[in-house]
C-alpha atoms as a PDB file:
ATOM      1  CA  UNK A   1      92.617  84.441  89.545  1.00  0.00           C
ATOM      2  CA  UNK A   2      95.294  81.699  90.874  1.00  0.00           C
ATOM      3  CA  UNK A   3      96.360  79.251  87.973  1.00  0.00           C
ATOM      4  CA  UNK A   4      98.602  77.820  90.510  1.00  0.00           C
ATOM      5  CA  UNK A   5     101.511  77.561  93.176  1.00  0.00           C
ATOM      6  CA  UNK A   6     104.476  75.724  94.064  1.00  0.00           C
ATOM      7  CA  UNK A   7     107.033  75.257  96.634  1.00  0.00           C
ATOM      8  CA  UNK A   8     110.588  75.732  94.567  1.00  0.00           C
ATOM      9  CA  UNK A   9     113.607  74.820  96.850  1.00  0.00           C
ATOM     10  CA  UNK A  10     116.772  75.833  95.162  1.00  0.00           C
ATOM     11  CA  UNK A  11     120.991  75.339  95.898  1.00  0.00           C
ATOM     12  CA  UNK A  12     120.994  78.240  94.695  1.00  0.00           C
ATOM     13  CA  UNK A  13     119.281  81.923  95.634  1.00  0.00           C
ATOM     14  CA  UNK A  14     117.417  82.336  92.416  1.00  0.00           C
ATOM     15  CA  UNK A  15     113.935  80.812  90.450  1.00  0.00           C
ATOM     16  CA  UNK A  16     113.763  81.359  86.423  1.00  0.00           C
ATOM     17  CA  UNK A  17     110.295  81.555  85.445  1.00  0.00           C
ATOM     18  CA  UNK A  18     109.692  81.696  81.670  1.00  0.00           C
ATOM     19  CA  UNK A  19     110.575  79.801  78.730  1.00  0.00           C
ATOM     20  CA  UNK A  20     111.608  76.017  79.011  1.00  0.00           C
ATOM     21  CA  UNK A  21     114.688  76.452  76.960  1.00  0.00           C
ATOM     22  CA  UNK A  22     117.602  76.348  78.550  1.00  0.00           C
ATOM     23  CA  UNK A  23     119.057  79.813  80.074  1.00  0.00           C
ATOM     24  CA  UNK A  24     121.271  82.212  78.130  1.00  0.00           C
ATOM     25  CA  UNK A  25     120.631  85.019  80.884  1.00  0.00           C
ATOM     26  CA  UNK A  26     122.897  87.170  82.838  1.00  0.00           C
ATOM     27  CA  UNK A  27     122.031  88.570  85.872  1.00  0.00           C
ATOM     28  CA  UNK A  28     123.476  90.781  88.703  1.00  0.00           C
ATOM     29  CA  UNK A  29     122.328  90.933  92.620  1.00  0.00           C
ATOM     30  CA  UNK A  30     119.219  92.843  91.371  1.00  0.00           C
ATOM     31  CA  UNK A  31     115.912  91.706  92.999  1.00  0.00           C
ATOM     32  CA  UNK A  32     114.711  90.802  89.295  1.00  0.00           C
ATOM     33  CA  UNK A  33     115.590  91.018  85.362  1.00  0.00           C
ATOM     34  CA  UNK A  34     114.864  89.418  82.545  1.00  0.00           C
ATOM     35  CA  UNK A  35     115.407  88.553  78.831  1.00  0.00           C
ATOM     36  CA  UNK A  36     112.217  88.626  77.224  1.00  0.00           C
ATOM     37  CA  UNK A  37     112.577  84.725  77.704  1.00  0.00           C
ATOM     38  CA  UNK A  38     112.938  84.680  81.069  1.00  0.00           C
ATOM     39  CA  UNK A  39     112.740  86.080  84.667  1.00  0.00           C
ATOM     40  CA  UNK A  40     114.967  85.692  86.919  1.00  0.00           C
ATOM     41  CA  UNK A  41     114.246  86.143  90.753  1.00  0.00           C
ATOM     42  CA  UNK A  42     116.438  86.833  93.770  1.00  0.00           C
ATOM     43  CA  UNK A  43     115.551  83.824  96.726  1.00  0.00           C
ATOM     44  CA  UNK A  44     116.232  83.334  99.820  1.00  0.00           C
ATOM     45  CA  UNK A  45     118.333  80.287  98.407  1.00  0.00           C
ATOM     46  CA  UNK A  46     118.609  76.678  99.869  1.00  0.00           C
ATOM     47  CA  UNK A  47     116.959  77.996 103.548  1.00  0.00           C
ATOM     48  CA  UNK A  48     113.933  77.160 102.704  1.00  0.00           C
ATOM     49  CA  UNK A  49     111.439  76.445  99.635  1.00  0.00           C
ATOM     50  CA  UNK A  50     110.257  79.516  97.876  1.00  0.00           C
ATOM     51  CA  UNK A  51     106.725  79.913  96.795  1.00  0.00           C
ATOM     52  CA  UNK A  52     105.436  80.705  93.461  1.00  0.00           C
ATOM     53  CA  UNK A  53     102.443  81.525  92.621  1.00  0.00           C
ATOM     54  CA  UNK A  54     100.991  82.783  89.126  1.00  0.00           C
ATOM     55  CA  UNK A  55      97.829  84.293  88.596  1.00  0.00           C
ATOM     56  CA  UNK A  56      95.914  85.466  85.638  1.00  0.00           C
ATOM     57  CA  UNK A  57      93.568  88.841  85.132  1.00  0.00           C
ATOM     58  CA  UNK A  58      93.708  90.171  89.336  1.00  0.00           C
ATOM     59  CA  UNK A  59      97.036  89.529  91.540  1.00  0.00           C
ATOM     60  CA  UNK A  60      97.418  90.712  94.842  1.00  0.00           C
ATOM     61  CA  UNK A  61     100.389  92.854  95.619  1.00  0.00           C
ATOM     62  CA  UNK A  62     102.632  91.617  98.351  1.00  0.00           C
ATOM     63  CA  UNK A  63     105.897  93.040  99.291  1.00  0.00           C
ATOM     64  CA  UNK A  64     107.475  95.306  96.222  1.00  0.00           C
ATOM     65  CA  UNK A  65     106.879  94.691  92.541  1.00  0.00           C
ATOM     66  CA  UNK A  66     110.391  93.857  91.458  1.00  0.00           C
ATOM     67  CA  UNK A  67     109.660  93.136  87.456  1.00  0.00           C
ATOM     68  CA  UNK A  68     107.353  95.139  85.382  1.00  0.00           C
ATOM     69  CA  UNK A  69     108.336  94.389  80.986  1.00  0.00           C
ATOM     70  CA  UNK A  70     107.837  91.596  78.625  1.00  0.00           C
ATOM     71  CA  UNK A  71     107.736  87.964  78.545  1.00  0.00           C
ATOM     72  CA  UNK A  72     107.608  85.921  75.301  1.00  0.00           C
ATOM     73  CA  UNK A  73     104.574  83.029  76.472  1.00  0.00           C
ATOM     74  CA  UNK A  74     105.288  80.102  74.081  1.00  0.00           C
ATOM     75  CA  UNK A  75     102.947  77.164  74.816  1.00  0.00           C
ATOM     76  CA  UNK A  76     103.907  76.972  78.407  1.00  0.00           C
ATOM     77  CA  UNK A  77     105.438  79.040  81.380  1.00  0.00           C
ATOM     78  CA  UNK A  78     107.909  77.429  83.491  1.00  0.00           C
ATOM     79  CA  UNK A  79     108.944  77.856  87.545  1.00  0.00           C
ATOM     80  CA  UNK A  80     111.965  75.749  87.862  1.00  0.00           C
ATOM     81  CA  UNK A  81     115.351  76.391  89.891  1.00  0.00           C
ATOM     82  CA  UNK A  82     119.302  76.768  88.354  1.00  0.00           C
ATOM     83  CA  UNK A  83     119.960  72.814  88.383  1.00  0.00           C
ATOM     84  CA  UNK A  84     116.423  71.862  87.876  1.00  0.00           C
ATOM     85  CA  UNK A  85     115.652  69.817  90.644  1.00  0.00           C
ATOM     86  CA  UNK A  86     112.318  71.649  90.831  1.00  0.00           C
ATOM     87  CA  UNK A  87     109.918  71.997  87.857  1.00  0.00           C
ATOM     88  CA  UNK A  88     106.593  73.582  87.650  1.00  0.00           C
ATOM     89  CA  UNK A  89     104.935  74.094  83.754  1.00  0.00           C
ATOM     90  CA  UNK A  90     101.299  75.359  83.529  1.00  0.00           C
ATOM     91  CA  UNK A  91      99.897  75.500  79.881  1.00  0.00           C
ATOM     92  CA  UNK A  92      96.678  78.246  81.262  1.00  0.00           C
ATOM     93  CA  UNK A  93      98.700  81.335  79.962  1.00  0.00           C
ATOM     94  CA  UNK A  94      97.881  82.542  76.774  1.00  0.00           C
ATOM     95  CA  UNK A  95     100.861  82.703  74.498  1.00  0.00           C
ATOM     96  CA  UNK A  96     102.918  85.703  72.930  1.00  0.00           C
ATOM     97  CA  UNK A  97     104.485  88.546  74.128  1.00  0.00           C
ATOM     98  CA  UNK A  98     102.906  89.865  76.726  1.00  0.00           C
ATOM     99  CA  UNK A  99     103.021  92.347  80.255  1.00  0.00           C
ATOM    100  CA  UNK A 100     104.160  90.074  83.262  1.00  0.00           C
ATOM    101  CA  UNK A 101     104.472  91.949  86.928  1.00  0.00           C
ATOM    102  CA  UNK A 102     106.560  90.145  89.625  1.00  0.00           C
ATOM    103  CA  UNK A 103     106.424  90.789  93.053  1.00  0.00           C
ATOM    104  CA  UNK A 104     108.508  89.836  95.733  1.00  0.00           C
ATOM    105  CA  UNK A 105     107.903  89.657  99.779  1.00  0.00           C
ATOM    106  CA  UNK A 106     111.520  90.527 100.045  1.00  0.00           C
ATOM    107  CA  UNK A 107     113.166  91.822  97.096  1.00  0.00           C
ATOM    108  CA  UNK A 108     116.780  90.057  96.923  1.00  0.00           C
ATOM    109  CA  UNK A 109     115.866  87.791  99.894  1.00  0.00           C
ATOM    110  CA  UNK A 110     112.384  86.458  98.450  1.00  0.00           C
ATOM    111  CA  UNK A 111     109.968  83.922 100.357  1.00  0.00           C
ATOM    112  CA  UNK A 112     107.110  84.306  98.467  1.00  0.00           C
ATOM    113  CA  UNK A 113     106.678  85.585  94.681  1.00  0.00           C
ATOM    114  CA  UNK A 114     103.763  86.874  93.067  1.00  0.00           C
ATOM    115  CA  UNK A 115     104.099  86.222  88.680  1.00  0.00           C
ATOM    116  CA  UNK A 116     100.930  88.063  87.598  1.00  0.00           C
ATOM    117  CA  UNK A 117      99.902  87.714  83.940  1.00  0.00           C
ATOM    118  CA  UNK A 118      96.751  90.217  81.702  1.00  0.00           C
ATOM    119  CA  UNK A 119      97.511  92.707  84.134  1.00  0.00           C
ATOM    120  CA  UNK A 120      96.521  97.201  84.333  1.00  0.00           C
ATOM    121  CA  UNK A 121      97.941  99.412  86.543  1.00  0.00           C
ATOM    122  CA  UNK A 122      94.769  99.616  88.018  1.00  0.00           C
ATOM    123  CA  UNK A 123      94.939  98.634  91.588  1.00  0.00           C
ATOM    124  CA  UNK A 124      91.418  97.764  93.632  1.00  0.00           C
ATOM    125  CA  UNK A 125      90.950  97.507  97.245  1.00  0.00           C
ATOM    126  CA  UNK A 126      89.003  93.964  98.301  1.00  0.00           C
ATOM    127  CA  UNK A 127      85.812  94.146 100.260  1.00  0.00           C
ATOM    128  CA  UNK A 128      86.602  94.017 103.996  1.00  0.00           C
ATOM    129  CA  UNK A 129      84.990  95.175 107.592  1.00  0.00           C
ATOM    130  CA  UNK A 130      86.170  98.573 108.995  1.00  0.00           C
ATOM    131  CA  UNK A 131      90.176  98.504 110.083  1.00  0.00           C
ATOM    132  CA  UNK A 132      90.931  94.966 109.341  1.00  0.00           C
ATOM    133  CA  UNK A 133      91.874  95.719 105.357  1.00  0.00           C
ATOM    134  CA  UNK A 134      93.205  93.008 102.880  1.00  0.00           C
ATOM    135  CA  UNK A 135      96.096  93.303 100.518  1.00  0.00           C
ATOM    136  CA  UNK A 136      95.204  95.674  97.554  1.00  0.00           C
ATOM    137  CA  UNK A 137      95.570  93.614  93.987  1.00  0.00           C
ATOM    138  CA  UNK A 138      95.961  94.655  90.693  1.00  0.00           C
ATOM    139  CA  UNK A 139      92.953  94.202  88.256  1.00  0.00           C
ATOM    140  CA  UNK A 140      92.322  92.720  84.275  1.00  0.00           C
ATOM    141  CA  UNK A 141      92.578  95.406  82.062  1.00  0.00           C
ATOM    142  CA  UNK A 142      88.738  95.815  81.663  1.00  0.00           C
ATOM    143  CA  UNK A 143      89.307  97.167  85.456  1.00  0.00           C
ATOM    144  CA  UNK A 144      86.614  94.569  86.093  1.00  0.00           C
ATOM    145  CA  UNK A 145      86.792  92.434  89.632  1.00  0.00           C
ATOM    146  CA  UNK A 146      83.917  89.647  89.271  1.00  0.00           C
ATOM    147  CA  UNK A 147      82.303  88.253  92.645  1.00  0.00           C
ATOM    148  CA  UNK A 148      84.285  84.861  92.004  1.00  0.00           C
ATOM    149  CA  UNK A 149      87.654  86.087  91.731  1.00  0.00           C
ATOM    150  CA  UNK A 150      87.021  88.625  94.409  1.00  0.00           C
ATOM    151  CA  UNK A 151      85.518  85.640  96.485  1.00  0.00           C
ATOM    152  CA  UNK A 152      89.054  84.013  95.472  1.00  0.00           C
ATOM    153  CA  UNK A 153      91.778  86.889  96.204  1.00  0.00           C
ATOM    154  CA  UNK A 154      89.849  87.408  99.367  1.00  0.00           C
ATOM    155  CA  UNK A 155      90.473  83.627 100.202  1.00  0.00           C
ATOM    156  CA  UNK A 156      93.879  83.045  98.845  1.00  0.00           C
ATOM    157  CA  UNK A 157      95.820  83.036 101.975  1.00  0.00           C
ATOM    158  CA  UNK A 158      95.375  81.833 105.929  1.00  0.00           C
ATOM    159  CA  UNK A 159      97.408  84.970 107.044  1.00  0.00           C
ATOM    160  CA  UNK A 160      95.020  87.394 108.818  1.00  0.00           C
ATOM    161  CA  UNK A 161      92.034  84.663 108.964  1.00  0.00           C
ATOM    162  CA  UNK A 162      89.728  86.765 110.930  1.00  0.00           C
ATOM    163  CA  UNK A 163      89.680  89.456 108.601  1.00  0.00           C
ATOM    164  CA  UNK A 164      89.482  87.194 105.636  1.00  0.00           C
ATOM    165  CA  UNK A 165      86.605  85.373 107.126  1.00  0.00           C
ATOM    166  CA  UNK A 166      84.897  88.440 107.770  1.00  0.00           C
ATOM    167  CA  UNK A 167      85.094  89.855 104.377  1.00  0.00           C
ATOM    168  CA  UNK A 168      84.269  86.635 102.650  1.00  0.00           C
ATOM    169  CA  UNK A 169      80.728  86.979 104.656  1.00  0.00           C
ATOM    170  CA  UNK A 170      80.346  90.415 103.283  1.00  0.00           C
ATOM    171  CA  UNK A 171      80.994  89.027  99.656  1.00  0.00           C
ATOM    172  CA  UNK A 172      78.237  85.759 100.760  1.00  0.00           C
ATOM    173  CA  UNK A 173      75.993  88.589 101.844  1.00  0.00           C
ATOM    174  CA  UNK A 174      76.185  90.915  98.761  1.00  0.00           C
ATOM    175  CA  UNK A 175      75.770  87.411  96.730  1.00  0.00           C
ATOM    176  CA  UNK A 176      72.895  86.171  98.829  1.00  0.00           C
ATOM    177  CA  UNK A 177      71.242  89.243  97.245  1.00  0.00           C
ATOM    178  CA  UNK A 178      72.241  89.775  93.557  1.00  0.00           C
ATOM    179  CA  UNK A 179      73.125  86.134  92.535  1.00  0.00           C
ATOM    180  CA  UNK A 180      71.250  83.340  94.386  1.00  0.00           C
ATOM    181  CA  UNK A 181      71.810  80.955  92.045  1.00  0.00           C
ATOM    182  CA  UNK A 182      75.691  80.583  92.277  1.00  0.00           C
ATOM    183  CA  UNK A 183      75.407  81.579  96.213  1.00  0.00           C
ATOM    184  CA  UNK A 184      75.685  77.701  97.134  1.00  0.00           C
ATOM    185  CA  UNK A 185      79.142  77.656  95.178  1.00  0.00           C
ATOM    186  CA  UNK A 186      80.431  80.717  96.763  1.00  0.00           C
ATOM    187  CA  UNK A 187      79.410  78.882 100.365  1.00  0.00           C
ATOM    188  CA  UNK A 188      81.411  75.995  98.893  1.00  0.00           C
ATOM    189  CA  UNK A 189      84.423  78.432  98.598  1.00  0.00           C
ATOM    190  CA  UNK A 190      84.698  79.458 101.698  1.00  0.00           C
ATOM    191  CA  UNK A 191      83.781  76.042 103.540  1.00  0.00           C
ATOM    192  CA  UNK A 192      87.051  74.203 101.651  1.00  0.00           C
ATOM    193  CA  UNK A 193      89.023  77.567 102.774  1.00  0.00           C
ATOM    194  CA  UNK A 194      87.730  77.059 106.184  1.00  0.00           C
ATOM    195  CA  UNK A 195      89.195  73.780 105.721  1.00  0.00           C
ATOM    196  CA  UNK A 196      93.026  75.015 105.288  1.00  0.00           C
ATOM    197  CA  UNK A 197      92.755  76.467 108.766  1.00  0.00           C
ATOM    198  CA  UNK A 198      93.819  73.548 111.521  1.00  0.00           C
ATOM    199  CA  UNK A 199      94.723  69.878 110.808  1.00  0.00           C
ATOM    200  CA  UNK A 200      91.915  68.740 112.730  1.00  0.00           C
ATOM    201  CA  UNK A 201      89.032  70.254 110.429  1.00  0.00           C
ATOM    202  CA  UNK A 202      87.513  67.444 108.256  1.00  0.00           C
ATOM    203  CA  UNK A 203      85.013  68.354 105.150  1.00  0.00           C
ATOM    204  CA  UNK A 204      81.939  67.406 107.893  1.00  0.00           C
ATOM    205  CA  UNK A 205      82.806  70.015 109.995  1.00  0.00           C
ATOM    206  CA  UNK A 206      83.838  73.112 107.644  1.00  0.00           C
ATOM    207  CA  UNK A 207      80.530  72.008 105.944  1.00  0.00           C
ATOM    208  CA  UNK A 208      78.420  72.538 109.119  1.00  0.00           C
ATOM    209  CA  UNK A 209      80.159  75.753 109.759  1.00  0.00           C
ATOM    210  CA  UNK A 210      79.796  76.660 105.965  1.00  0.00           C
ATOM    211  CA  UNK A 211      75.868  76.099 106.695  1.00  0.00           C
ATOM    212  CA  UNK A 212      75.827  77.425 109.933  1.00  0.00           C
ATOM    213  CA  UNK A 213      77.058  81.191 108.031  1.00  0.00           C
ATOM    214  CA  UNK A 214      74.663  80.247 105.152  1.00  0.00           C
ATOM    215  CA  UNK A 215      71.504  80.045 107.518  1.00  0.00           C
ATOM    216  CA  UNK A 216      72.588  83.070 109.261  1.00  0.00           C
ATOM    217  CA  UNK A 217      73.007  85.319 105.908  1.00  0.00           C
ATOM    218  CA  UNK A 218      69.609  83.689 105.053  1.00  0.00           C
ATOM    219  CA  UNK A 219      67.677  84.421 108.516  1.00  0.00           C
ATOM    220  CA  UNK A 220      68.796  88.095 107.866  1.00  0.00           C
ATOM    221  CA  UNK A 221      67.521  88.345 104.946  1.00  0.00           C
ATOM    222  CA  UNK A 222      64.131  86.849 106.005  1.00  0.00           C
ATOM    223  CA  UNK A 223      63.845  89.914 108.524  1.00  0.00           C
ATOM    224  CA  UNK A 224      65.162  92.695 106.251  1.00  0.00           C
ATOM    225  CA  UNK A 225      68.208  92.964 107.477  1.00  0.00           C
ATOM    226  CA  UNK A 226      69.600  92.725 103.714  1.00  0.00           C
ATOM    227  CA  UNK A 227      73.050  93.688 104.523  1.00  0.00           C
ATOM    228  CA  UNK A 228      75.389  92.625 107.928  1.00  0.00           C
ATOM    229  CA  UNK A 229      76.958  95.800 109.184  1.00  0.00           C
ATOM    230  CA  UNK A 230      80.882  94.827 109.781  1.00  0.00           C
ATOM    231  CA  UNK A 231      80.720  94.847 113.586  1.00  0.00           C
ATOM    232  CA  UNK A 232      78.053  91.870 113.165  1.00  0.00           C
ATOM    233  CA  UNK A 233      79.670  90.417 110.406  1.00  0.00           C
ATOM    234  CA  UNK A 234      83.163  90.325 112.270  1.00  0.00           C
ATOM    235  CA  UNK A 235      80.883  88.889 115.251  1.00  0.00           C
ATOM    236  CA  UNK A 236      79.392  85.946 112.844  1.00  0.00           C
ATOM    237  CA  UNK A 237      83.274  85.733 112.025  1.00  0.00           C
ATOM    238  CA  UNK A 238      84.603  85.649 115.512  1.00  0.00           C
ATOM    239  CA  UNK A 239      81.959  83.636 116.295  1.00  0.00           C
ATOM    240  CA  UNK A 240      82.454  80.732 113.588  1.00  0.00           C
ATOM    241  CA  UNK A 241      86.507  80.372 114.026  1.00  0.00           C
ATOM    242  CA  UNK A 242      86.020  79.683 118.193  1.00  0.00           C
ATOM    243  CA  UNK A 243      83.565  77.082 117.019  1.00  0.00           C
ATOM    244  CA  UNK A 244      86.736  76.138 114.906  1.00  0.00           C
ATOM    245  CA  UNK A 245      89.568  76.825 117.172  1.00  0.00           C
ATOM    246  CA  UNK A 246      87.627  74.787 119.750  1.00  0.00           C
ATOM    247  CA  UNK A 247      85.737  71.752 118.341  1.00  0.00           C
ATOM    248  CA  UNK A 248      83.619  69.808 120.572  1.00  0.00           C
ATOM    249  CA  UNK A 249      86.084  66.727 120.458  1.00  0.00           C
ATOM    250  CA  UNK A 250      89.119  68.513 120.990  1.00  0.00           C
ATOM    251  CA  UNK A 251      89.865  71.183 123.665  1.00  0.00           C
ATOM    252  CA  UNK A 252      93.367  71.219 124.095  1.00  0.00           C
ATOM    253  CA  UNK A 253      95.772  74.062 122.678  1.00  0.00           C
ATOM    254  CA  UNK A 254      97.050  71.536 120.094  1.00  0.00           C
ATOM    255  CA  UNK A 255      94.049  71.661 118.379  1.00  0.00           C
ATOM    256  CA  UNK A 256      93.905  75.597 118.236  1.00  0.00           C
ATOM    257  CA  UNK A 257      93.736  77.052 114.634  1.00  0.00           C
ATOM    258  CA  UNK A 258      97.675  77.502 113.130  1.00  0.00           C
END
């Protein structure tokens, strides 16, 4: 799952992720090394702010993997840049020494970096419809890929949002079945995902189209139709982001989904 994510811009090309004591590491033009202490990652430097994100027990893989060893957790894991004008600390790792995979959307030139902790080697494709596939991630160590987190890799990004819409409503679908109790929460999900998509979406709106996929799932269920074969679900999908691109109140190609 995602423990969190932030924007690091940096003089320099590199992020240290790690230890918050101060750095005693030498590194080359390698994508990645580290200490044991701490990581250090090749950026795309002062062009623009790099993004960080660390996740816990599933990670998806983007780009290369460009660190695979052994970081020593103390009581908190640190994002920051060389003069420390950015500074991220989360305190949801677990510490000692322990297996930390990096990953890098362009190894030496990175935009986006993946810091993935409780990781196998086990990698797990996402549910998805027929030719529109999501980014394979690697899994907890029990190989085990609950609905939630599934529900939450499959929703971690607005890249693709066709295909991510249409295999959240798979997920909704399996759910509707197995685990009606939690179903309204896994609605919830995607509705505040749905919400990421334009600057015009307000919480009224995602939560109509949120119900509007809800009822659907629910009307097929009602008439057997357990399970949404992916060229209706990608309909539903299709069907729910023009609804989105093209509110009522606004028609003009400002107000088409980013």
């Amino acid at each position: 799952m995602l423990i969190g994510s932030v924007d690091i811009y940096a003089n320099h090309p590199v992020i240290f992720i790690g230890s918050t004591d101060p750095l005693e590491l030498d590194w080359d033009d390698g994508p990645a090394c580290g200490d044991g202490k701490h990581i250090v990652v090749q950026t795309r430097g002062q062009t623009a702010p790099t993004r960080v994100s660390v996740w816990n027990g599933a990670m998806p893989i983007i780009g290369n993997i460009v660190f695979d060893g052994v970081l020593n957790v103390e009581d908190r894991v640190c994002v920051v840049d060389l003069e420390d004008l950015t500074r991220w600390i989360t305190r949801l790792i677990e510490p000692g020494p322990q297996r930390v995979v990096v990953c890098a959307d362009d190894p030496g030139h990175a935009s986006r970096v993946h810091v993935g902790f409780e990781l196998s080697d086990q990698v797990l494709e996402l549910t998805a419809v027929a030719r529109h596939p999501l980014p394979p991630v690697m899994a907890a160590p029990d190989g085990a890929l609950h609905r939630t987190t599934e529900l939450g890799l499959i929703l971690d990004g607005h890249d693709s949002p066709l295909a991510r819409l249409a295999a959240a409503i798979k997920v909704l679908a399996a759910a509707l079945e197995d685990e009606p109790r939690p179903y309204p929460y896994y609605v919830r999900l995607v509705t505040e995902w749905l919400r990421g998509l334009a600057g015009h979406v307000r919480l009224a709106q995602a939560e109509a189209l949120g119900r509007e996929i809800a009822d659907r799932l629910r009307a097929d269920r009602a008439t057997g139709t357990h399970s949404l074969h992916d060229e209706a679900v990608w309909a539903l999908a299709t069907h729910i982001m023009e609804l989105l691109t093209f509110p009522a109140s606004h028609s003009g190609p400002e107000h088409q989904t980013r």
